[in-house]
C-alpha atoms as a PDB file:
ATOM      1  CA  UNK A   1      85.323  97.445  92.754  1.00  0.00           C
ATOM      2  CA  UNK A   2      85.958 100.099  90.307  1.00  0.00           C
ATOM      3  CA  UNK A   3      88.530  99.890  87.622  1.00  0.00           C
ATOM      4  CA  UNK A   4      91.252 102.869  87.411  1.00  0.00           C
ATOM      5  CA  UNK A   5      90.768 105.057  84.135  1.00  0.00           C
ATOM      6  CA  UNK A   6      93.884 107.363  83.665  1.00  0.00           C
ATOM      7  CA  UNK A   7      93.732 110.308  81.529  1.00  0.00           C
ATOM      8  CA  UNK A   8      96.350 113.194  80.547  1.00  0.00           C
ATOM      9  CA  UNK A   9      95.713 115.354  84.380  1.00  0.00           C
ATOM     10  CA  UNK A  10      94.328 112.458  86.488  1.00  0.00           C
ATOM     11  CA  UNK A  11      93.439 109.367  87.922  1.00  0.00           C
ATOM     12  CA  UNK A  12      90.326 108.024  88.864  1.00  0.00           C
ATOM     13  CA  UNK A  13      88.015 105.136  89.637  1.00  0.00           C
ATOM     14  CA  UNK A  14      85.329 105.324  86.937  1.00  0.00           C
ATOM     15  CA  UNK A  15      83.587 102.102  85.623  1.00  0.00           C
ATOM     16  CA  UNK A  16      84.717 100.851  82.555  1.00  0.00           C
ATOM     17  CA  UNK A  17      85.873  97.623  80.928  1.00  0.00           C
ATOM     18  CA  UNK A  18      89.112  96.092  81.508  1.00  0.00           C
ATOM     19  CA  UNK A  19      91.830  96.340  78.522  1.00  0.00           C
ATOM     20  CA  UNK A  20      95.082  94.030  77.968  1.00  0.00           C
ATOM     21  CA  UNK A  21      98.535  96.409  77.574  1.00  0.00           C
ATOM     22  CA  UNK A  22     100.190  97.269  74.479  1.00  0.00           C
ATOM     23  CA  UNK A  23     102.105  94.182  73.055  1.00  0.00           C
ATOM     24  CA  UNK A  24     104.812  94.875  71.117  1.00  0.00           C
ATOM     25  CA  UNK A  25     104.530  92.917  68.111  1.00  0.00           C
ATOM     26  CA  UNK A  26     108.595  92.324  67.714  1.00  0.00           C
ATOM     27  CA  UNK A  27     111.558  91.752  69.787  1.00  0.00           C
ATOM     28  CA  UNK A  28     113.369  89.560  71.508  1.00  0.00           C
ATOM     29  CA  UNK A  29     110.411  88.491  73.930  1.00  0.00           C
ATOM     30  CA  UNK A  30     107.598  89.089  71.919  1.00  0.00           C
ATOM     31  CA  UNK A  31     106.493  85.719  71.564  1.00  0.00           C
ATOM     32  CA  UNK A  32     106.042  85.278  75.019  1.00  0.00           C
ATOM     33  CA  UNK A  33     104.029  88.113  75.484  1.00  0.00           C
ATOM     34  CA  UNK A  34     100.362  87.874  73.077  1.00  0.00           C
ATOM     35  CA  UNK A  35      97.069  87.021  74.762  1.00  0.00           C
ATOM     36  CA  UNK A  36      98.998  85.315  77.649  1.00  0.00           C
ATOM     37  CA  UNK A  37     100.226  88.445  79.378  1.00  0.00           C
ATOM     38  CA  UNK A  38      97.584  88.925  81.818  1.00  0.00           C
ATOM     39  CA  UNK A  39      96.771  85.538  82.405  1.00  0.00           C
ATOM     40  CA  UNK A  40      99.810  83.336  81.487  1.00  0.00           C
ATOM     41  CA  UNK A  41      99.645  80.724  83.736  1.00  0.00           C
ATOM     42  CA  UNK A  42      96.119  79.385  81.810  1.00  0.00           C
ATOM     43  CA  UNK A  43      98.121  79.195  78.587  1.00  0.00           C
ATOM     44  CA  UNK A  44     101.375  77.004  79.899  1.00  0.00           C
ATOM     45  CA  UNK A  45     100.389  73.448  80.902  1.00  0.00           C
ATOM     46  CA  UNK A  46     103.128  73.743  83.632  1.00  0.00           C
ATOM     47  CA  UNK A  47     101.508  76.551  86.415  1.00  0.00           C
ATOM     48  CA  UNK A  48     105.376  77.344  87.462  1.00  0.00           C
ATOM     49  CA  UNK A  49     106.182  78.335  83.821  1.00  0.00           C
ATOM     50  CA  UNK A  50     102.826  80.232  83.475  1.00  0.00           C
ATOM     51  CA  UNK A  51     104.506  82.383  86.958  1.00  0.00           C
ATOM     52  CA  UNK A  52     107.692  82.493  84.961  1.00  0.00           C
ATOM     53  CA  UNK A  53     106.139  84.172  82.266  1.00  0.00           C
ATOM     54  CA  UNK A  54     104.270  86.505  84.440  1.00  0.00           C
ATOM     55  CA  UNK A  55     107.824  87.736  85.880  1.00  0.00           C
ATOM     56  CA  UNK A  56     109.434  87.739  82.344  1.00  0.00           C
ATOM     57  CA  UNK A  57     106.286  89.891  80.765  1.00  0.00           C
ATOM     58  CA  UNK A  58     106.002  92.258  83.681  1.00  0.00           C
ATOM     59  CA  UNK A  59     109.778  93.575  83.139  1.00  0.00           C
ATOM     60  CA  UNK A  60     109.683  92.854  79.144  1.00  0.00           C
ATOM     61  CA  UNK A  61     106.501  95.204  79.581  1.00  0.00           C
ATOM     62  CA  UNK A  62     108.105  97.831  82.062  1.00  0.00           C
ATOM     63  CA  UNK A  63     111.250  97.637  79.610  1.00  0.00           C
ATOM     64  CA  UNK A  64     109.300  98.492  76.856  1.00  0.00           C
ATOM     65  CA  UNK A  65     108.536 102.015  78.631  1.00  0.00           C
ATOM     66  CA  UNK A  66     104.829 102.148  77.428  1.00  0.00           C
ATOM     67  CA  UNK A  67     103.682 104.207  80.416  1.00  0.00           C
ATOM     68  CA  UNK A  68     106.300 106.874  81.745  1.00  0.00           C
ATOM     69  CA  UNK A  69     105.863 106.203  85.541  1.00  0.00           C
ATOM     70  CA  UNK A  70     106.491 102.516  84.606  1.00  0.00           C
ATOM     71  CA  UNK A  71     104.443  99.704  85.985  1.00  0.00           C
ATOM     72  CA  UNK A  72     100.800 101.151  86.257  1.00  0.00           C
ATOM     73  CA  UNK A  73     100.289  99.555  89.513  1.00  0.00           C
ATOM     74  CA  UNK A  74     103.330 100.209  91.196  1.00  0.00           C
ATOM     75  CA  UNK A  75     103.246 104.069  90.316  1.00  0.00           C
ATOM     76  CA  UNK A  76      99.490 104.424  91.426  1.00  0.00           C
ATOM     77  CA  UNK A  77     100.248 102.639  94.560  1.00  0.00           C
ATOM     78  CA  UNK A  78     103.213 105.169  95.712  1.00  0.00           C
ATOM     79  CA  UNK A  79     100.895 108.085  94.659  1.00  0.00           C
ATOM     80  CA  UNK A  80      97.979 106.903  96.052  1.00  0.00           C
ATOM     81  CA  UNK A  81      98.851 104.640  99.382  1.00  0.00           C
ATOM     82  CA  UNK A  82      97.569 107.451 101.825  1.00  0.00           C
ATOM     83  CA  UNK A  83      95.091 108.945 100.130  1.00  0.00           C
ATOM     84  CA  UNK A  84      91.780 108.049 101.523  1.00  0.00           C
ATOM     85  CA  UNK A  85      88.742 107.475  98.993  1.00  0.00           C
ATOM     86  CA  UNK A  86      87.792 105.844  95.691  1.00  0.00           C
ATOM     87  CA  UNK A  87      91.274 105.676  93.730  1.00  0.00           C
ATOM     88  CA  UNK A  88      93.255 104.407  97.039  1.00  0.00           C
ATOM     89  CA  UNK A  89      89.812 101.660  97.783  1.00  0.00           C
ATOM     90  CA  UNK A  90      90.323 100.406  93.909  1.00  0.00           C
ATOM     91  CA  UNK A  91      94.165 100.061  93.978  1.00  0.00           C
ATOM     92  CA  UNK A  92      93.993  98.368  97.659  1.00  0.00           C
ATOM     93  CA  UNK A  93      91.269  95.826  95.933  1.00  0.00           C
ATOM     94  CA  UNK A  94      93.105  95.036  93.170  1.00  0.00           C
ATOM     95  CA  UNK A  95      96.072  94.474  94.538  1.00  0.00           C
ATOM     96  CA  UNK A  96      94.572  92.314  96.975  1.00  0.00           C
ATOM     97  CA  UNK A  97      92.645  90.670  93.528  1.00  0.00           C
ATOM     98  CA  UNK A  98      96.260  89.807  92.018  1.00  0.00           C
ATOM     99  CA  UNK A  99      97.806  88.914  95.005  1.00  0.00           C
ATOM    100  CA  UNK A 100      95.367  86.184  94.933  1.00  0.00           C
ATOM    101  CA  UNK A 101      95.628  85.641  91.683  1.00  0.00           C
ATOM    102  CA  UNK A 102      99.594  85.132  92.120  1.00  0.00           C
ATOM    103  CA  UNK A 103      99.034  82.560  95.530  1.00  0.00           C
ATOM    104  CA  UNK A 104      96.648  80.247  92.991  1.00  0.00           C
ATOM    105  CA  UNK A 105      98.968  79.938  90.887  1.00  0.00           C
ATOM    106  CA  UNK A 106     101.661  78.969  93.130  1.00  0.00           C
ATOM    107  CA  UNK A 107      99.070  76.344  94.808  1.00  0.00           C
ATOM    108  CA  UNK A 108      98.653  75.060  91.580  1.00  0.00           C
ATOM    109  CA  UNK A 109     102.362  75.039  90.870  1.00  0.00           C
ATOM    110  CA  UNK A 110     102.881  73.632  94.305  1.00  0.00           C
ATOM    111  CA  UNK A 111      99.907  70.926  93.776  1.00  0.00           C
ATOM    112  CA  UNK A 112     101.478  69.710  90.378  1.00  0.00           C
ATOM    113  CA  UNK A 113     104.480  68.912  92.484  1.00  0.00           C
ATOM    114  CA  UNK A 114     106.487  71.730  90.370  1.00  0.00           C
ATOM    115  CA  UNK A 115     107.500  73.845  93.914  1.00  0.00           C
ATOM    116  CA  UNK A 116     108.608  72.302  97.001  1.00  0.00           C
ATOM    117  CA  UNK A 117     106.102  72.032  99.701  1.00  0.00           C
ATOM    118  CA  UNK A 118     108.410  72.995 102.201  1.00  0.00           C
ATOM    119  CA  UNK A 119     108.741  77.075 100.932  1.00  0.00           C
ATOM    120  CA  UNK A 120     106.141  79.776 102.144  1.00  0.00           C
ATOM    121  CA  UNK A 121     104.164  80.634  99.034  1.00  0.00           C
ATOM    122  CA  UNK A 122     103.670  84.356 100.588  1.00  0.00           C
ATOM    123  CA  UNK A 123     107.140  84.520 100.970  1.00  0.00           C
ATOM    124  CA  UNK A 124     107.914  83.845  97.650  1.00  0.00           C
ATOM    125  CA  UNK A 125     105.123  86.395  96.253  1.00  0.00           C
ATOM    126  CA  UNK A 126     106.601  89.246  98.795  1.00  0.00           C
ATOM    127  CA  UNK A 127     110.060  89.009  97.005  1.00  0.00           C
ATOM    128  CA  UNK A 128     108.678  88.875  93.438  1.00  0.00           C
ATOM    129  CA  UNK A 129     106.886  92.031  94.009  1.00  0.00           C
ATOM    130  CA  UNK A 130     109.525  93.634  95.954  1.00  0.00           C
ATOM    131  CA  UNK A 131     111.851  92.769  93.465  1.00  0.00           C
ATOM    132  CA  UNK A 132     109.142  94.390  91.216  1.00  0.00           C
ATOM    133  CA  UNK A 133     108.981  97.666  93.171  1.00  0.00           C
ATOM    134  CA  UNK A 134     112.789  97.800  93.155  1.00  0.00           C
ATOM    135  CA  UNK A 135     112.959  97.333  89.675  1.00  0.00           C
ATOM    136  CA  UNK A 136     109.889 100.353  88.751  1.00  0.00           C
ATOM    137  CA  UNK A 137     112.270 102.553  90.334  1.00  0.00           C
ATOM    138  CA  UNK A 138     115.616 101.465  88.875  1.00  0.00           C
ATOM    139  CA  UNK A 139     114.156 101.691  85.077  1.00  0.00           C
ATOM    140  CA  UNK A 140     112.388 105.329  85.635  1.00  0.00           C
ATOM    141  CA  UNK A 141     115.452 105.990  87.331  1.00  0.00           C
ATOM    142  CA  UNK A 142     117.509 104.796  84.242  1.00  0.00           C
ATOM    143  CA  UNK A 143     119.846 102.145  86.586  1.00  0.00           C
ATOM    144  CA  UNK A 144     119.675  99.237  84.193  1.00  0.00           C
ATOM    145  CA  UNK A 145     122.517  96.659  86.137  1.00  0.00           C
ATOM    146  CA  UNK A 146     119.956  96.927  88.818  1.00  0.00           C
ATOM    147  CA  UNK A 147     116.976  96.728  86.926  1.00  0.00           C
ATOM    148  CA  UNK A 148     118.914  93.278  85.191  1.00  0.00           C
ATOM    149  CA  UNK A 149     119.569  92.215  88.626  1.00  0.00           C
ATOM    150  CA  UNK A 150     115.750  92.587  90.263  1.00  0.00           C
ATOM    151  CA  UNK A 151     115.259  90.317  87.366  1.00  0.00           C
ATOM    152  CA  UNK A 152     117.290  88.057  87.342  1.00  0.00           C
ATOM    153  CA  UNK A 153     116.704  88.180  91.183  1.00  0.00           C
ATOM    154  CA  UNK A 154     113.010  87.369  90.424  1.00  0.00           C
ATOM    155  CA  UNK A 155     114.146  84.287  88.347  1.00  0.00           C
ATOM    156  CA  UNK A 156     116.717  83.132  90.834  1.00  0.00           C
ATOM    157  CA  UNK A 157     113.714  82.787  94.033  1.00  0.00           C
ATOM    158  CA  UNK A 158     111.093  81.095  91.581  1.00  0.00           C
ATOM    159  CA  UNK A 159     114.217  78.783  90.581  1.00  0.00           C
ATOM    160  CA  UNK A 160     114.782  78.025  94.476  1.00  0.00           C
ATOM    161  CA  UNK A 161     110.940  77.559  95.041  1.00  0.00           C
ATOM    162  CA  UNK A 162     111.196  75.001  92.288  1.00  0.00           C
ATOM    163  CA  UNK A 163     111.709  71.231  92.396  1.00  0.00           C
ATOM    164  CA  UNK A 164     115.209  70.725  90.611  1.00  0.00           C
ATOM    165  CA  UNK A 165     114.151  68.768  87.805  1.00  0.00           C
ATOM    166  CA  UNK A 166     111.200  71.634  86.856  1.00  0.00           C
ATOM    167  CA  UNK A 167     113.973  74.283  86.659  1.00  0.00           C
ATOM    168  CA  UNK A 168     114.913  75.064  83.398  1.00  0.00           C
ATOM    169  CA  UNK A 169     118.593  73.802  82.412  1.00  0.00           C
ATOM    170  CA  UNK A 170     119.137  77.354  80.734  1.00  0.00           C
ATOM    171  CA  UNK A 171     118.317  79.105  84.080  1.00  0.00           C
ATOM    172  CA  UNK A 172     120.286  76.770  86.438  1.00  0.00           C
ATOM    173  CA  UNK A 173     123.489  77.340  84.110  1.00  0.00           C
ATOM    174  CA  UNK A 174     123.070  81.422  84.555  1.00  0.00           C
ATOM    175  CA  UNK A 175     122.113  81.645  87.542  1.00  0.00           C
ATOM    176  CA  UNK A 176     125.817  79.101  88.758  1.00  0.00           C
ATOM    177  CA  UNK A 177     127.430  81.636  85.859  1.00  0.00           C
ATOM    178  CA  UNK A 178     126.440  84.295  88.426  1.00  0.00           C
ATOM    179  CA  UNK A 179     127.089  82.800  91.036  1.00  0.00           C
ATOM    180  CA  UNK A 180     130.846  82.364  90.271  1.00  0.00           C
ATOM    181  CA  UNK A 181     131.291  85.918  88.712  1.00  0.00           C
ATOM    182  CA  UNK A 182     130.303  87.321  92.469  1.00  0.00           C
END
């Protein structure tokens, strides 16, 4: 599989090594985002805060408005879904690679008893991502209550996938403030 290279007219699969995002090196959520980012759920002893963090650092990253069409992935995947050849092959493999990625780490959640074993792991991936797509388009589209919400959205189903006593306190008591303001 060939990585994606992007320069100023184009995109294309060329070989060349893989690179970590810009971090921003202050804010709010910059603690939470260092080495981790690509691979969070190796630095959190608990797998279903390592999938936490990958939620909270892919919209602290898309937030941070480092590329202008947004989430990398997302953008290349609109432009490229039905466009037969080398970019459309790479983006279909990695996306397949990280959807992987993403179901270990729920197993691994699920095997250290931290999600129920009742919940479809798929089904819990589909709605992160969605909730992903939805909230690409809401940012480059400048609709921040809905880009908040996809969030917040995102938090709620990994909360629901959870055992009770693995969700954080902090979440349960937004997510019931929420709740009542709807």
């Amino acid at each position: 599989m060939l990585p994606i290279c992007v320069s100023s007219s184009t995109i294309s699969a060329v070989p060349l090594r893989w690179s970590r995002p810009p971090v921003a090196k202050s804010g709010p959520n910059s603690a939470q985002r260092g080495s981790s980012s690509r691979f969070p759920t190796q630095s959190h002893p608990s797998p279903l805060q390592g999938l936490r963090t990958w939620v909270d650092n892919w919209f602290a990253y898309v937030e941070q408005g480092n590329l202008p069409g947004g989430c990398f992935l997302n953008a290349v995947s609109s432009e490229y879904r039905a466009k037969p050849g080398a970019v459309c092959d790479a983006v279909r493999n990695y996306r397949a690679m990280a959807r992987e990625r993403q179901r270990e780490w729920s197993e691994r959640a699920r095997q250290a008893g931290e999600l129920r074993t009742d919940g479809n792991v798929d089904e819990l991936l589909l709605g992160l991502l969605a909730y992903h797509a939805v909230a690409n388009v809401a940012f480059l589209m400048d609709e921040m209550p809905q880009f908040k919400q996809a969030h917040e959205s995102s938090q709620r189903l990994l909360n629901e996938a959870a055992i009770p006593s693995v969700t954080p306190k902090r979440n349960r008591l937004a997510l019931d403030a929420m709740a009542k303001d709807r």
